[in-house]
Every structure is written in structure tokens, then in C-alpha cells.
Protein backbone atom coordinates (compact mmCIF):
# COMPACT_ATOMS: atom_id res chain seq x y z
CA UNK A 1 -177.19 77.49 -231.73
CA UNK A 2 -173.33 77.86 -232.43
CA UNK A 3 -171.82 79.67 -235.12
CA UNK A 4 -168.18 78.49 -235.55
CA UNK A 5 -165.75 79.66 -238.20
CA UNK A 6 -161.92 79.56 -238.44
CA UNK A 7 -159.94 82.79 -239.47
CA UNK A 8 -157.67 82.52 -242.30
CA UNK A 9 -156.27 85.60 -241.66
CA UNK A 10 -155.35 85.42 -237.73
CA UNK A 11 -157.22 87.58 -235.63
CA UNK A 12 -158.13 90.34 -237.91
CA UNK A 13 -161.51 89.17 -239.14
CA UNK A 14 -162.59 88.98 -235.27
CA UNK A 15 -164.88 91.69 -234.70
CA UNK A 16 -166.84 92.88 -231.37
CA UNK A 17 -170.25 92.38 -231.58
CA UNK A 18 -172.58 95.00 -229.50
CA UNK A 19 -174.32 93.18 -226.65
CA UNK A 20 -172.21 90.10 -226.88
CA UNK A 21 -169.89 88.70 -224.36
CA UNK A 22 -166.27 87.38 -225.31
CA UNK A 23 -164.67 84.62 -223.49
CA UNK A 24 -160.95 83.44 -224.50
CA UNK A 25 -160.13 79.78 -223.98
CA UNK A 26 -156.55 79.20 -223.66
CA UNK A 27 -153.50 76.92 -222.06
CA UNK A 28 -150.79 75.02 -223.07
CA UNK A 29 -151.33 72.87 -226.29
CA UNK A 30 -152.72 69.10 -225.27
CA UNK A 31 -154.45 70.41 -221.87
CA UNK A 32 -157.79 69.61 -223.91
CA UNK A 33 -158.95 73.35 -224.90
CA UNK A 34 -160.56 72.19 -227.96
CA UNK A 35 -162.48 69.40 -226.60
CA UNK A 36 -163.68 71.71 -223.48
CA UNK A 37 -164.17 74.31 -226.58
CA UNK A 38 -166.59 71.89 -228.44
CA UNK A 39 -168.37 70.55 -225.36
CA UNK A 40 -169.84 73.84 -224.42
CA UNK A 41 -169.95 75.61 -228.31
CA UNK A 42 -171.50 72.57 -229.77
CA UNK A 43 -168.80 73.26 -232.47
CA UNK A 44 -166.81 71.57 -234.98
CA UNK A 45 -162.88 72.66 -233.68
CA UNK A 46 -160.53 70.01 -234.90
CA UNK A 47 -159.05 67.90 -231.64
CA UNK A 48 -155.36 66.33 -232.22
CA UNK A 49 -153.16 64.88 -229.81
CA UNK A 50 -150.48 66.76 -230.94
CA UNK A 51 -149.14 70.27 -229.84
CA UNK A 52 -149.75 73.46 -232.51
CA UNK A 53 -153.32 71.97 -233.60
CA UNK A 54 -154.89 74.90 -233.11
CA UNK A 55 -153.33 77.02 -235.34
CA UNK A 56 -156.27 80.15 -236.68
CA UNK A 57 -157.94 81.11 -234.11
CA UNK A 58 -161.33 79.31 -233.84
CA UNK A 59 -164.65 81.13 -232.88
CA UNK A 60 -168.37 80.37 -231.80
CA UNK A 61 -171.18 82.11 -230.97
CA UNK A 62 -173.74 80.54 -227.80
CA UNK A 63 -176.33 81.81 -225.33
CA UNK A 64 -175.93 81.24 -222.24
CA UNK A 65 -178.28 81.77 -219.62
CA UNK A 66 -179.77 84.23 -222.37
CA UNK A 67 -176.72 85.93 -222.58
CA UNK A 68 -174.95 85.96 -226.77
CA UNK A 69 -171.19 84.57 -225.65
CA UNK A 70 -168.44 84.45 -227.87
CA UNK A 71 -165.97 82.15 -227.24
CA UNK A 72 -162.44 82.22 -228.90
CA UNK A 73 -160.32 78.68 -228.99
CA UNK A 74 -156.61 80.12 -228.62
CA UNK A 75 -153.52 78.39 -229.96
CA UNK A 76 -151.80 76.26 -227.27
CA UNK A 77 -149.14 78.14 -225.81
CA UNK A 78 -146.54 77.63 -222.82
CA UNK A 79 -146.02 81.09 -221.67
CA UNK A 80 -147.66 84.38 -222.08
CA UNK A 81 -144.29 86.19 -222.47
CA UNK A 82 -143.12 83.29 -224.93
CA UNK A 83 -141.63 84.30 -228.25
CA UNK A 84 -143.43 81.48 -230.57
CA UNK A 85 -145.43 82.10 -233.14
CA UNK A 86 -148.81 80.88 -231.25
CA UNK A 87 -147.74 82.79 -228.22
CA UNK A 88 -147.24 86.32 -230.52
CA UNK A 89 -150.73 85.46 -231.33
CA UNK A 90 -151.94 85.36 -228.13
CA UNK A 91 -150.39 88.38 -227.21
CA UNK A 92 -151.69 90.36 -229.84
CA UNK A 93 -155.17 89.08 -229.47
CA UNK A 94 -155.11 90.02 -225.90
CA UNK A 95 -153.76 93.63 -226.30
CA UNK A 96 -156.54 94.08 -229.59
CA UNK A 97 -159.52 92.80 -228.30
CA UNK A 98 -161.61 93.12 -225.29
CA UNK A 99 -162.35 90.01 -223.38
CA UNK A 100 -165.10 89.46 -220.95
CA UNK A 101 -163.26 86.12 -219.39
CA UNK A 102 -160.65 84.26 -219.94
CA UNK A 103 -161.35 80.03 -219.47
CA UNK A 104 -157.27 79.18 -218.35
CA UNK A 105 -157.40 75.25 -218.85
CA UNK A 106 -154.77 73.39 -216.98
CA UNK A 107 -153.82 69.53 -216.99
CA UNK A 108 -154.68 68.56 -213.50
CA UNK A 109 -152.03 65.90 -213.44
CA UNK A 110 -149.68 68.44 -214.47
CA UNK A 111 -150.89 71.63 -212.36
CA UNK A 112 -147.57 72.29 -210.98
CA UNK A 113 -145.82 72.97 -214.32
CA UNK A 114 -148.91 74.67 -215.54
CA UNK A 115 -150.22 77.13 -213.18
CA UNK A 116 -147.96 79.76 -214.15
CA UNK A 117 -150.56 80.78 -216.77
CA UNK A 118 -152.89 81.46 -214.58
CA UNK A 119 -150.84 83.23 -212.57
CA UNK A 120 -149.85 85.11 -215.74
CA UNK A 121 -153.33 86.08 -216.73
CA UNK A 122 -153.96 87.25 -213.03
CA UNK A 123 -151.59 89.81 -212.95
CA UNK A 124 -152.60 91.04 -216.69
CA UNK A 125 -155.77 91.85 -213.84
CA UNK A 126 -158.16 89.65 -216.39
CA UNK A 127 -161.22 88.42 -215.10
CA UNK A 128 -160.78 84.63 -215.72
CA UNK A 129 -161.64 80.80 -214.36
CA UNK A 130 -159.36 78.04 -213.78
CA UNK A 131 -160.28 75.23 -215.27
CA UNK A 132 -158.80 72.04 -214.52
CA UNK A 133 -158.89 69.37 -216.82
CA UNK A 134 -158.20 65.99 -216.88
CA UNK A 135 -158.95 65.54 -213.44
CA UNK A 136 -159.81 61.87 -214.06
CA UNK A 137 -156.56 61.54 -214.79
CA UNK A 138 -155.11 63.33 -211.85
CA UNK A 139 -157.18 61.03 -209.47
CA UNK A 140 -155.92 57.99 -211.15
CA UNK A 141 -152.51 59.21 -210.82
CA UNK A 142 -152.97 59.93 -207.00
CA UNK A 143 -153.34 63.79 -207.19
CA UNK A 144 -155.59 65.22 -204.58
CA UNK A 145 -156.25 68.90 -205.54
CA UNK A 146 -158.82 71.02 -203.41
CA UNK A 147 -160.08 73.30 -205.55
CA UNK A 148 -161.72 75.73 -203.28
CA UNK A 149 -158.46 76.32 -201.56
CA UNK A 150 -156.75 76.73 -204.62
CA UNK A 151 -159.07 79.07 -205.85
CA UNK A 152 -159.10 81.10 -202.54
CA UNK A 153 -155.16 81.28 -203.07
CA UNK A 154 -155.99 82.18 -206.40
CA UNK A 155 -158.46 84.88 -206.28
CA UNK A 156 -160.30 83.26 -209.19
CA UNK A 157 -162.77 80.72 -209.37
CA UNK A 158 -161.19 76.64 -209.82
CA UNK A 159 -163.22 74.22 -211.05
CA UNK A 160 -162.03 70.31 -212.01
CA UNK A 161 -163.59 68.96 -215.18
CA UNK A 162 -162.88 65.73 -217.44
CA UNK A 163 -163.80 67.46 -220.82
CA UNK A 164 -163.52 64.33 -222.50
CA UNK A 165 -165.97 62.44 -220.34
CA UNK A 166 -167.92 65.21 -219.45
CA UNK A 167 -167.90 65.39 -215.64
CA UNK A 168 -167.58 68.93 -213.81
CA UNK A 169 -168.82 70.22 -217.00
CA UNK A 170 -172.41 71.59 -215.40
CA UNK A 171 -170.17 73.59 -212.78
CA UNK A 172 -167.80 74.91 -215.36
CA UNK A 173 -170.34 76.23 -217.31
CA UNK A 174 -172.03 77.58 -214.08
CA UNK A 175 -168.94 79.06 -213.13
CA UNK A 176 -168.47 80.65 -216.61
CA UNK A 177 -172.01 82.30 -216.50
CA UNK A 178 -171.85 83.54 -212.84
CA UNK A 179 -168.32 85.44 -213.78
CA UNK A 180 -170.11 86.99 -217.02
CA UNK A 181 -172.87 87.98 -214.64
CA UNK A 182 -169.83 90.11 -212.89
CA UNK A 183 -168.79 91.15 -215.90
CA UNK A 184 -171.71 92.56 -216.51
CA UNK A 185 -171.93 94.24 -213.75
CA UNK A 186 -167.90 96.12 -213.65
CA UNK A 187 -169.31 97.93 -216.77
């Protein structure tokens, strides 16, 4: 069962929770965090087709694999050395609280222009998975992305979803609950 609740007060009413994993969801706004958020929380975050939507940080509680897993719907930001508003939130929810995994959700159609996040939250040396949404899209439009090479290239594990219609979902969350299996065992 989720438990989802949006902070008022930015991330100050976040708290860690003994025995519980936390696991960040972020990208750049419209890359479909919120729906991918939803999908696997079961929760109520508000999806607009807008950027900024996400504005108070968003969280819900799930087990998974019988493991408690808090996941935390970010603002949409373009850049995790960006000056915005969003982005200083960001920041200062990474350098407050600890974070199991980070879910970095790309627009496979627009991987190119995106991927610097990723490449961002690799050298912060944050355990994380790429997820690449939209790859519907992407195949409509022609893109061919191999996600085990990119992910070798990486270091981290790819995976190509369609949040919105559900498919890759099963090996996202597999992916997800394999990594917090690591994380469990780094500690």
C-alpha cells in the first residue's frame, strides 16, 4: 500500500525512516517522472504537460520485494549545477538526505540532450538507474538505442520503458529492486 503526501514546506518535513529504503526520481520536467512515479507508487502525483508541475516535493511509501521503499518525485530540472529554483531544490535535497538510488528518467527521443544528468549523478558517485522513457516514441521516430551498451558505457543499469503505456515497466522495477539489493549490501 502507498502512502503519498506533498510537502508544503519543501524538503524539511522529509524524514529517514529506520529500515526503509529511499529512491529519488528525477530528470528534466516533461520526461514523464510523475507518470513513471505513479505507475510503480500507486499514487496520486499530479501529471501536466507542462514544465515546473512538480513543484513540493512528492513522496510515497511501497514494498518491494518485501523491502519498505521510499520514493521521492523531484521537481523537473535541466541541470544539476542549474541556478533555478527547482534545481536549488534538488541540490539541497541531495546534499540533506541520504538516498539509496536515484531513478534518472530520460526522454528516449531526446537522449542526446538529456544524458548529461546521468552523467551528472554518476560522478556525484550515486548509485542510480537510467531509465528511458518514452521509448515508444523513440522507435516511432526511428531511434535505435541499445541499452545494454549504453549501460556498459555507463556503468549503471539502462532500461527503456513507455510509462504511459506501461511496457518495460516489469524490468524497471526489476532493475530498481536488484540495485536496492546492492544497496543493501555496500552498508
Amino acid at each position: 500500500m502507498a502512502h503519498c503526501h506533498s510537502s508544503n514546506s519543501g524538503i524539511a518535513s522529509l524524514t529517514s525512516k529506520p529500515g526503509v529504503k529511499r529512491v529519488a526520481v528525477m530528470g528534466m520536467p516533461n520526461v514523464g517522472k510523475s507518470t513513471l512515479f505513479n505507475r510503480i507508487t500507486k499514487a496520486g502525483a499530479f501529471v501536466g504537460n507542462w514544465p515546473g508541475v512538480t513543484v513540493d516535493l512528492l513522496e510515497a511509501e511501497v514494498e518491494l520485494d518485501g523491502q519498505k521503499v521510499e520514493f521521492v518525485d523531484l521537481p523537473g530540472i535541466y541541470d544539476l549545477e542549474g541556478y533555478s529554483e527547482d534545481e536549488r531544490v534538488v541540490q539541497s535535497f541531495f546534499e540533506t538526505y541520504p538516498v539509496d538510488l536515484v531513478l534518472v528518467i530520460l526522454n528516449a527521443a531526446q537522449i542526446d540532450r538529456q544524458i548529461r544528468l546521468a552523467l551528472q549523478v554518476k560522478a556525484l558517485g550515486m548509485p542510480a538507474v537510467v531509465i528511458l522513457n518514452m521509448a515508444d516514441e523513440a522507435k516511432h521516430f526511428g531511434i535505435k538505442i541499445d541499452e545494454h551498451k549504453l549501460a556498459e558505457k555507463l556503468e549503471m543499469p539502462v532500461v527503456l520503458v513507455s510509462a504511459k503505456y506501461g511496457s518495460g515497466y516489469a524490468i524497471a522495477l526489476h532493475k530498481i529492486t536488484q540495485e536496492l539489493a546492492q544497496a543493501l549490501l555496500r552498508e
